[in-house]
PDB file of N, CA and C in Angstrom:
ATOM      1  N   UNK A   1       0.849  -1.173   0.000  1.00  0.00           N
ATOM      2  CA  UNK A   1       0.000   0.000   0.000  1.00  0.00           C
ATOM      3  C   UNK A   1       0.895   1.236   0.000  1.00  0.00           C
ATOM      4  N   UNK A   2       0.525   1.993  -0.867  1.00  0.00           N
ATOM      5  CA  UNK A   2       1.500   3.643  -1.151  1.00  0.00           C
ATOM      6  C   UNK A   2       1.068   4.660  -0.042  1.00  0.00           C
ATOM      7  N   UNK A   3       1.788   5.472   0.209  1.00  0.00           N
ATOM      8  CA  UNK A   3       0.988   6.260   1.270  1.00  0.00           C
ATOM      9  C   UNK A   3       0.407   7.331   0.791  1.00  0.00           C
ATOM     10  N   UNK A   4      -0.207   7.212  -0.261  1.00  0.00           N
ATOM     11  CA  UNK A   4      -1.385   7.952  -0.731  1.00  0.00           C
ATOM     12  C   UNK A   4      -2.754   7.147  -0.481  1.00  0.00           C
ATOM     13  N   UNK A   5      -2.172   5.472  -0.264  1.00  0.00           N
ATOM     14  CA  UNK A   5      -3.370   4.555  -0.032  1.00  0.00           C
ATOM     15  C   UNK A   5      -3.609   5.070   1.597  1.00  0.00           C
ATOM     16  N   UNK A   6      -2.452   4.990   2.307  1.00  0.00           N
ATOM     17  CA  UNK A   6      -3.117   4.950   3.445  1.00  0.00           C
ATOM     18  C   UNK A   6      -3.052   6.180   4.033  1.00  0.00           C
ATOM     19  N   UNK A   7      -3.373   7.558   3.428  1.00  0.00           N
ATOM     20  CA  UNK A   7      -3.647   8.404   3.421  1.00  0.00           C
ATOM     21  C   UNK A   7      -5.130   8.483   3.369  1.00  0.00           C
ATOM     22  N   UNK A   8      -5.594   8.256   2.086  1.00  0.00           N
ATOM     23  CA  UNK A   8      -7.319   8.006   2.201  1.00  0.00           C
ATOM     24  C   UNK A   8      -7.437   6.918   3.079  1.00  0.00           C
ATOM     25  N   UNK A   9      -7.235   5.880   3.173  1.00  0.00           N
ATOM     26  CA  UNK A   9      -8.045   4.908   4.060  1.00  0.00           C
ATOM     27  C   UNK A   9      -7.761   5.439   5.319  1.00  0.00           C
ATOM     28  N   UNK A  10      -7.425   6.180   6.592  1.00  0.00           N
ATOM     29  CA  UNK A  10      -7.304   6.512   7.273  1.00  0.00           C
ATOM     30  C   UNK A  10      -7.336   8.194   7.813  1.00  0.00           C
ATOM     31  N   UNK A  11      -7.635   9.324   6.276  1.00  0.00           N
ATOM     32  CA  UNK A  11      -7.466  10.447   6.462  1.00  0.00           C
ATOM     33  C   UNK A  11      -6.495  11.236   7.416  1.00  0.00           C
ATOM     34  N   UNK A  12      -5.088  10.830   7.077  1.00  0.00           N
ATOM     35  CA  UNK A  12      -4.089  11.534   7.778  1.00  0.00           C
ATOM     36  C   UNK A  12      -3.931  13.323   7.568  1.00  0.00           C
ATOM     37  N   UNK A  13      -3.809  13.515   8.613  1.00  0.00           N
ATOM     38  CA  UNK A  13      -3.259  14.809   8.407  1.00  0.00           C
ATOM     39  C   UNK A  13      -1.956  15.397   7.547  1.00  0.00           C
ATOM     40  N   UNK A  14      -1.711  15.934   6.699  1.00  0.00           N
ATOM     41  CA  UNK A  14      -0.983  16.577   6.007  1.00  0.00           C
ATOM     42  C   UNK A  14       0.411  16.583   6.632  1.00  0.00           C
ATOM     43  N   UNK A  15       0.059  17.318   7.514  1.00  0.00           N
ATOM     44  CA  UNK A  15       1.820  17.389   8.307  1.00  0.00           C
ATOM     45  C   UNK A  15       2.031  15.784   9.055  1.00  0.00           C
ATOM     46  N   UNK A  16       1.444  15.042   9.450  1.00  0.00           N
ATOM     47  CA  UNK A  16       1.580  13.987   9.805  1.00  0.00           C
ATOM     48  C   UNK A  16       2.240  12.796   8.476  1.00  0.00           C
ATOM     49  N   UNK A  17       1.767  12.874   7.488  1.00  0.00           N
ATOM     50  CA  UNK A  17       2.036  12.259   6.203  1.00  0.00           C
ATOM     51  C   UNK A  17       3.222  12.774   6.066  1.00  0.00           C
ATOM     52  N   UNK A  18       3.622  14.093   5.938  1.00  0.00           N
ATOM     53  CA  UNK A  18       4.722  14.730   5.234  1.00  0.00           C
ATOM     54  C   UNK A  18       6.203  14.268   6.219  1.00  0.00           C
ATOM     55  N   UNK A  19       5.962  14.160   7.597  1.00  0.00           N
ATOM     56  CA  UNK A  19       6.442  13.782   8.676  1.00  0.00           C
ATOM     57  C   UNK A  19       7.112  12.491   8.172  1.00  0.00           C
ATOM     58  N   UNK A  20       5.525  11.640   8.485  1.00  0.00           N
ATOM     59  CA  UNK A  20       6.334  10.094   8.017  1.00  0.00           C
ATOM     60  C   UNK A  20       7.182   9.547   7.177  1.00  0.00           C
ATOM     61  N   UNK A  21       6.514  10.404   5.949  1.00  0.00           N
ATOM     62  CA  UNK A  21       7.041  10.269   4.889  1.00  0.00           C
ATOM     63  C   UNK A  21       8.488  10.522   4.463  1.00  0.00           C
ATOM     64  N   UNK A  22       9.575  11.625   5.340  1.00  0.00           N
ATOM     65  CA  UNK A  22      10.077  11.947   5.259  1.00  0.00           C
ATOM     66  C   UNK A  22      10.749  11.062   6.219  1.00  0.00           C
ATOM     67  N   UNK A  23      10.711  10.464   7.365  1.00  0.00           N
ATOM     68  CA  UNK A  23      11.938  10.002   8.487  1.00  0.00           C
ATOM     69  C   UNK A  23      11.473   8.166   7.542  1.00  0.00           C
ATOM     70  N   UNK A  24      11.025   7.951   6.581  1.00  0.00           N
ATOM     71  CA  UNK A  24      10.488   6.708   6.561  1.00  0.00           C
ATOM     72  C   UNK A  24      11.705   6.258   4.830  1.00  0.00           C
ATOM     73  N   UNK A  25      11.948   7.643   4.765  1.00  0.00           N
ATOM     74  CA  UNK A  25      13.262   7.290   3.147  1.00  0.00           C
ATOM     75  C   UNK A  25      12.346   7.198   2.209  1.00  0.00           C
ATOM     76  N   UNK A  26      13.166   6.451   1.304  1.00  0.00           N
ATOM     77  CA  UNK A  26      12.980   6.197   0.012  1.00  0.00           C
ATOM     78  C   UNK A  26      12.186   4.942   0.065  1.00  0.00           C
ATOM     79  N   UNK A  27      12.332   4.018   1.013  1.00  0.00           N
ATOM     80  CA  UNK A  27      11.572   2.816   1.081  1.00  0.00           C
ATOM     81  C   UNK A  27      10.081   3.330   1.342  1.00  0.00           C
ATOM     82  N   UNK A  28       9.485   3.710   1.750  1.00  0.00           N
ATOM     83  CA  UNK A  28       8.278   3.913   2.237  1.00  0.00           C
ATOM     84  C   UNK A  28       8.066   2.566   2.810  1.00  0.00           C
ATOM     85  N   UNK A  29       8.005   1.848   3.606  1.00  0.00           N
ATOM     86  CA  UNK A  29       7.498   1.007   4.411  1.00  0.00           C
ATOM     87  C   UNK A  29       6.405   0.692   4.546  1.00  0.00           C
ATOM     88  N   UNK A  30       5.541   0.349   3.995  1.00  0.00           N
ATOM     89  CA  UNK A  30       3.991  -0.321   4.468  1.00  0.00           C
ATOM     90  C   UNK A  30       3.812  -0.082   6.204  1.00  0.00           C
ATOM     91  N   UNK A  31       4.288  -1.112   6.570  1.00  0.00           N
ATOM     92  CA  UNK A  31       4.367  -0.619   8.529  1.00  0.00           C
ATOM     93  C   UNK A  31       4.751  -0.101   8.919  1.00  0.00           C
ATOM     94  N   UNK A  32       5.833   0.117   8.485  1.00  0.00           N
ATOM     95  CA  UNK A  32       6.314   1.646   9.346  1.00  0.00           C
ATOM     96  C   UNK A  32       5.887   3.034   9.114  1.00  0.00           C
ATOM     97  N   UNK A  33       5.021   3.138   7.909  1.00  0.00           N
ATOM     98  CA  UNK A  33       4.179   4.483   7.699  1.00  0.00           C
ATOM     99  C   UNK A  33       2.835   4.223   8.613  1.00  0.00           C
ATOM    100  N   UNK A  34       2.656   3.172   8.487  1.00  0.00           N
ATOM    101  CA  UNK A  34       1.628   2.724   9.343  1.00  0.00           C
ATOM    102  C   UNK A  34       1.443   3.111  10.956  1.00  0.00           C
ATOM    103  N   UNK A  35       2.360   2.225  11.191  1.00  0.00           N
ATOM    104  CA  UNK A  35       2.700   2.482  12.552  1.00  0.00           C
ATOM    105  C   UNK A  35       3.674   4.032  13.270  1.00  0.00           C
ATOM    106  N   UNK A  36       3.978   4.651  12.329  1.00  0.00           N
ATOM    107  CA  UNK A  36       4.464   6.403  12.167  1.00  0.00           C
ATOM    108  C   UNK A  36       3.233   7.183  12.294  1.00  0.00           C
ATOM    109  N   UNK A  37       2.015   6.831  11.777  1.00  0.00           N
ATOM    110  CA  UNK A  37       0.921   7.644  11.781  1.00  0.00           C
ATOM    111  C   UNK A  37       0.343   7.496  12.637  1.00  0.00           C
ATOM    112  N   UNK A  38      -0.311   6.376  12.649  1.00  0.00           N
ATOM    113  CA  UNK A  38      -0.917   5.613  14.012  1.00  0.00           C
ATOM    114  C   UNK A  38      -0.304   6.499  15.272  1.00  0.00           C
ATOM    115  N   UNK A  39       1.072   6.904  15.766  1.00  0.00           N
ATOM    116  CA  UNK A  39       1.879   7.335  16.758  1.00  0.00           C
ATOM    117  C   UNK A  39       1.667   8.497  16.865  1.00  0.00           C
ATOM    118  N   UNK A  40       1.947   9.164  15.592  1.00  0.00           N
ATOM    119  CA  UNK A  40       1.496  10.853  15.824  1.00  0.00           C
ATOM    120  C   UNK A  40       0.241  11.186  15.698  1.00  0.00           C
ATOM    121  N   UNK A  41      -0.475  10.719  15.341  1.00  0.00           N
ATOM    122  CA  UNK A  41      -2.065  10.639  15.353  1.00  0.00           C
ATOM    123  C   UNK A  41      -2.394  10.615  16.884  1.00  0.00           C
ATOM    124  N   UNK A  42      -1.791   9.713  17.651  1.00  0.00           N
ATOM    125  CA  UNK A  42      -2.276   9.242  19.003  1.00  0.00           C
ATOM    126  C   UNK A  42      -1.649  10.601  19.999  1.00  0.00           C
ATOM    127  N   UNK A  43      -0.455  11.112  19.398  1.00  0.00           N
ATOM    128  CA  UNK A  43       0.115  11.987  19.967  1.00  0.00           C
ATOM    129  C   UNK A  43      -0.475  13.446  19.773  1.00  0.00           C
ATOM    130  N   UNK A  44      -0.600  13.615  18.480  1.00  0.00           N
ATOM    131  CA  UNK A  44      -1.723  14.828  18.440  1.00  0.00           C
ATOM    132  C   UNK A  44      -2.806  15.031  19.005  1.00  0.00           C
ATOM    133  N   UNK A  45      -3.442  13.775  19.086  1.00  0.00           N
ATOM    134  CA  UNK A  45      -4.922  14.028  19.971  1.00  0.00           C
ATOM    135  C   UNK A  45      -4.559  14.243  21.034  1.00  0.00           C
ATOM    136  N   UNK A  46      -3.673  13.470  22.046  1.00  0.00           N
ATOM    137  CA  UNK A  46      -3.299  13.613  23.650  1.00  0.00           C
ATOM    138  C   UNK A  46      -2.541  15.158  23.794  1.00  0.00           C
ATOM    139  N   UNK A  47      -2.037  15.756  22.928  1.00  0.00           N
ATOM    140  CA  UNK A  47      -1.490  17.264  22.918  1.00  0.00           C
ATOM    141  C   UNK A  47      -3.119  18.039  22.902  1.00  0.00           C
ATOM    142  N   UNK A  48      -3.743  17.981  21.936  1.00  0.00           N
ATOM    143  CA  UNK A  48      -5.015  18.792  21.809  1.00  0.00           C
ATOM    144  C   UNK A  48      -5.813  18.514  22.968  1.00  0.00           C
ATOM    145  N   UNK A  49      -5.531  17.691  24.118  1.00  0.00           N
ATOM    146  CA  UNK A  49      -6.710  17.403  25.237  1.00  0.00           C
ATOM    147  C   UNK A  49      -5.923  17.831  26.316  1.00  0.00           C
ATOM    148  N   UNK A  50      -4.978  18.723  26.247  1.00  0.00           N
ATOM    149  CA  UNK A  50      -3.815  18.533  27.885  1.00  0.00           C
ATOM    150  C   UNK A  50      -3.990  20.508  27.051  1.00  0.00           C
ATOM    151  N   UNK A  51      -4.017  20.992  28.672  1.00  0.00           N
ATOM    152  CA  UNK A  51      -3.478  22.494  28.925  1.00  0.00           C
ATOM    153  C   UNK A  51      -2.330  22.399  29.044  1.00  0.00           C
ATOM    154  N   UNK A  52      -1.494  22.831  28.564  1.00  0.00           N
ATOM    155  CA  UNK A  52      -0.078  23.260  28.449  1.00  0.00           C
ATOM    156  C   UNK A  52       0.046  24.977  28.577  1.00  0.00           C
ATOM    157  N   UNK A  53       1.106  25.768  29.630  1.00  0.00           N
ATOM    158  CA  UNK A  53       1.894  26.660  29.824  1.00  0.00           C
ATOM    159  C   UNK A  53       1.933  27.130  28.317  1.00  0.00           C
ATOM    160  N   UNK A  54       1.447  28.142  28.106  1.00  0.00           N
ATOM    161  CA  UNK A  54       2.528  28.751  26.445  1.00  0.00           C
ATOM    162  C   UNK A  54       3.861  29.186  26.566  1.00  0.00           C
ATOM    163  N   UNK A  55       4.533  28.809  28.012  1.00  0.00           N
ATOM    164  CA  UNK A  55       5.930  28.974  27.519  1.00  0.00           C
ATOM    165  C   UNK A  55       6.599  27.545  27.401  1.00  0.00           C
ATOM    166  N   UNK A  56       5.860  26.398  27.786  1.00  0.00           N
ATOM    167  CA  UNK A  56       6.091  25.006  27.576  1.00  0.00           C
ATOM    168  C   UNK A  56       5.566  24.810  26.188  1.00  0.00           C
ATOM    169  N   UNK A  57       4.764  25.103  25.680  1.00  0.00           N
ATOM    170  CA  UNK A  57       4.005  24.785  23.971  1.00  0.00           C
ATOM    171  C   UNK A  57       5.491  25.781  23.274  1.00  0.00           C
ATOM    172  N   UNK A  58       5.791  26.916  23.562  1.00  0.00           N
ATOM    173  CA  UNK A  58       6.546  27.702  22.775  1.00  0.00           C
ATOM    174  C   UNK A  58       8.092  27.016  22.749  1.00  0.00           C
ATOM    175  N   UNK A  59       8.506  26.643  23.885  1.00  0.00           N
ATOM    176  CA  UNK A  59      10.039  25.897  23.895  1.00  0.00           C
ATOM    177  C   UNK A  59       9.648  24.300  23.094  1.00  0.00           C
ATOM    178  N   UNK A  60       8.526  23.839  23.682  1.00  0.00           N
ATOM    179  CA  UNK A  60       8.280  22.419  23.030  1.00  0.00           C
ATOM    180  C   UNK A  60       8.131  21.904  21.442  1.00  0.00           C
ATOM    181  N   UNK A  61       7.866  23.270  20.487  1.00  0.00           N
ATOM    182  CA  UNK A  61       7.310  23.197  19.589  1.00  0.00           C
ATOM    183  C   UNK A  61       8.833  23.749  19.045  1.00  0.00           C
ATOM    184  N   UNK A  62       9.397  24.426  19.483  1.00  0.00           N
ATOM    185  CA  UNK A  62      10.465  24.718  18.520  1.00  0.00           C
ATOM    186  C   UNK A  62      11.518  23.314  18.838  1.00  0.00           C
ATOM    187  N   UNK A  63      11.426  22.561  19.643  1.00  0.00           N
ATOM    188  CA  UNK A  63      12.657  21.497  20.100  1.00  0.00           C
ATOM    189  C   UNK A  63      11.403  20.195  18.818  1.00  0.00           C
ATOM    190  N   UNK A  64      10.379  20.132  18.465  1.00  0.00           N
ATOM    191  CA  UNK A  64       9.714  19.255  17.618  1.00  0.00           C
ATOM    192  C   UNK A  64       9.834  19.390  16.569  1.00  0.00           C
ATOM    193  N   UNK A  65      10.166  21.190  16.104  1.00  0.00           N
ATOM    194  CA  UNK A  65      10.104  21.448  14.858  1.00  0.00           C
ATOM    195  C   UNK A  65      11.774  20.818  14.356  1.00  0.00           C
ATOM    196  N   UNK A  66      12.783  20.994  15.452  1.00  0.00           N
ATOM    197  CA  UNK A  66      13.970  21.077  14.911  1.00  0.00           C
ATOM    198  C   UNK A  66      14.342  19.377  14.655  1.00  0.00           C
ATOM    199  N   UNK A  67      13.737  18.763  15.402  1.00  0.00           N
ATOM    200  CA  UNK A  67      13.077  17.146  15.124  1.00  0.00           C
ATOM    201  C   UNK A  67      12.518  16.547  13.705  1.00  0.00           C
ATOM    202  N   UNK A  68      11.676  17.766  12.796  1.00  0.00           N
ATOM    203  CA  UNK A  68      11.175  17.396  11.867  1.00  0.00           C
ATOM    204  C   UNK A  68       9.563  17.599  12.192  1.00  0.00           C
ATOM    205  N   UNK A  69       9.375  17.982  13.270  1.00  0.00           N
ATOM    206  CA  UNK A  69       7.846  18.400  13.247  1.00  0.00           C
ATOM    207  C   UNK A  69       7.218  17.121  13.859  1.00  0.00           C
ATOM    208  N   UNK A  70       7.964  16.393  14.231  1.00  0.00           N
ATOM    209  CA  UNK A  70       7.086  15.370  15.264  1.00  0.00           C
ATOM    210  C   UNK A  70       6.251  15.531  16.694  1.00  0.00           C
ATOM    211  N   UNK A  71       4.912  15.099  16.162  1.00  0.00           N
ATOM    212  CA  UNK A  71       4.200  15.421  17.253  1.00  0.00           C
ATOM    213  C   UNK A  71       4.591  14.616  18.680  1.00  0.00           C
ATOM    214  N   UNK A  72       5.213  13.151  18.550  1.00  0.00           N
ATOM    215  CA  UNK A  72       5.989  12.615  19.390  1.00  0.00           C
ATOM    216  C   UNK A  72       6.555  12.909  20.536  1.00  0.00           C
ATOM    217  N   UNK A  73       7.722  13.616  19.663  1.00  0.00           N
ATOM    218  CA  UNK A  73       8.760  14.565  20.685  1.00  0.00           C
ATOM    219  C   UNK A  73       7.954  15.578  20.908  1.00  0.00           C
ATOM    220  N   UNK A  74       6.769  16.587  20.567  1.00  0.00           N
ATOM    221  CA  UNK A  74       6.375  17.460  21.214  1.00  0.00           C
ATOM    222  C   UNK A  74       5.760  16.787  22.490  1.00  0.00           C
ATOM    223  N   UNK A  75       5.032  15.899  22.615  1.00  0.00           N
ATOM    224  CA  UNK A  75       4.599  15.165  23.779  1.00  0.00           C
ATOM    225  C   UNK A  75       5.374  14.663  24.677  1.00  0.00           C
ATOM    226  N   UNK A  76       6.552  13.835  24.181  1.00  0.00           N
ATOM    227  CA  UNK A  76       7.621  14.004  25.115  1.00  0.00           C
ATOM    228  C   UNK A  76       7.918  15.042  26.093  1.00  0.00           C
ATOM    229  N   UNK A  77       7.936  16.065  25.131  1.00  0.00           N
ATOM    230  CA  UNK A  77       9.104  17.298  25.801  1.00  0.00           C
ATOM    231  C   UNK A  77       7.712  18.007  26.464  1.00  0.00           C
ATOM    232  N   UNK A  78       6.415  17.943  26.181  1.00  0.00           N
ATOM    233  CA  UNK A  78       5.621  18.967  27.446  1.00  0.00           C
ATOM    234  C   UNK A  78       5.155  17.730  28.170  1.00  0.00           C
ATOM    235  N   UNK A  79       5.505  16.723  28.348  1.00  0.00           N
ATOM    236  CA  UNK A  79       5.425  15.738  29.501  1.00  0.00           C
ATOM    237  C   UNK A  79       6.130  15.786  30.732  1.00  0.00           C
ATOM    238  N   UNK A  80       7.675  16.203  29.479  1.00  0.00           N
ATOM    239  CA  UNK A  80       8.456  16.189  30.664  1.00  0.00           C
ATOM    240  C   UNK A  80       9.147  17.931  31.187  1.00  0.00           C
ATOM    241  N   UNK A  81       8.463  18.441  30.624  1.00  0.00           N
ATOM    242  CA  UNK A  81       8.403  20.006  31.136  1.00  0.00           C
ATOM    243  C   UNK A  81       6.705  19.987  32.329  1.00  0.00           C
ATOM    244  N   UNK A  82       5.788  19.671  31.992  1.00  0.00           N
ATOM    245  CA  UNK A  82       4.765  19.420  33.007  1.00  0.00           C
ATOM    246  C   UNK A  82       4.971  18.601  34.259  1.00  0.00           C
ATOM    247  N   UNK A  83       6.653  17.816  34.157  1.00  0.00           N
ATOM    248  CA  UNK A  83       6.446  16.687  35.573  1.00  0.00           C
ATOM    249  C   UNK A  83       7.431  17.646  36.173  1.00  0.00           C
ATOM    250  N   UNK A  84       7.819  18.794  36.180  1.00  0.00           N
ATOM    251  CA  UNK A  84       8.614  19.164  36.624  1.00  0.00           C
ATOM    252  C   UNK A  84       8.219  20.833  36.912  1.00  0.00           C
ATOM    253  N   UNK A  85       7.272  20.982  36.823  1.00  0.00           N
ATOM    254  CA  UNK A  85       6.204  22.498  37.241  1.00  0.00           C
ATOM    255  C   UNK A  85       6.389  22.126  38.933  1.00  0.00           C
TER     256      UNK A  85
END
């Protein structure tokens, strides 16, 4: 399956696709785009349901962007900026 397939069958988000797509090479991987989306998918929603500090979203988002824009490491990093408030 191309990840244009599992783009429609699952309606990924844009930056989430572009994400995978990019740490996933030239191979594109069937499972591992799979399981790349599946992750930041799960991670985006748990970011959109948590109050976060805007000076924790503002340091967190530039340490994700320099990552490649993974929603992942943004959850990481205001996890572990929130256990330590």
């Amino acid at each position: 399956m191309s990840c244009a397939s599992i783009q429609q069958t699952i309606s990924v988000p844009p930056e989430i696709k572009a994400y995978c797509s990019r740490i996933s090479g030239e191979e594109q991987n069937r499972g591992f785009m799979r399981t790349c989306i599946e992750q930041e998918r799960t991670a985006q929603q748990r970011l959109v349901e948590m109050t976060i500090p805007s000076h924790v979203t503002t340091y967190c988002k530039k340490l994700s962007y320099s990552t490649g824009g993974s929603y992942q490491v943004m959850l990481a990093c205001v996890e572990k900026e929130l256990s330590e408030l």
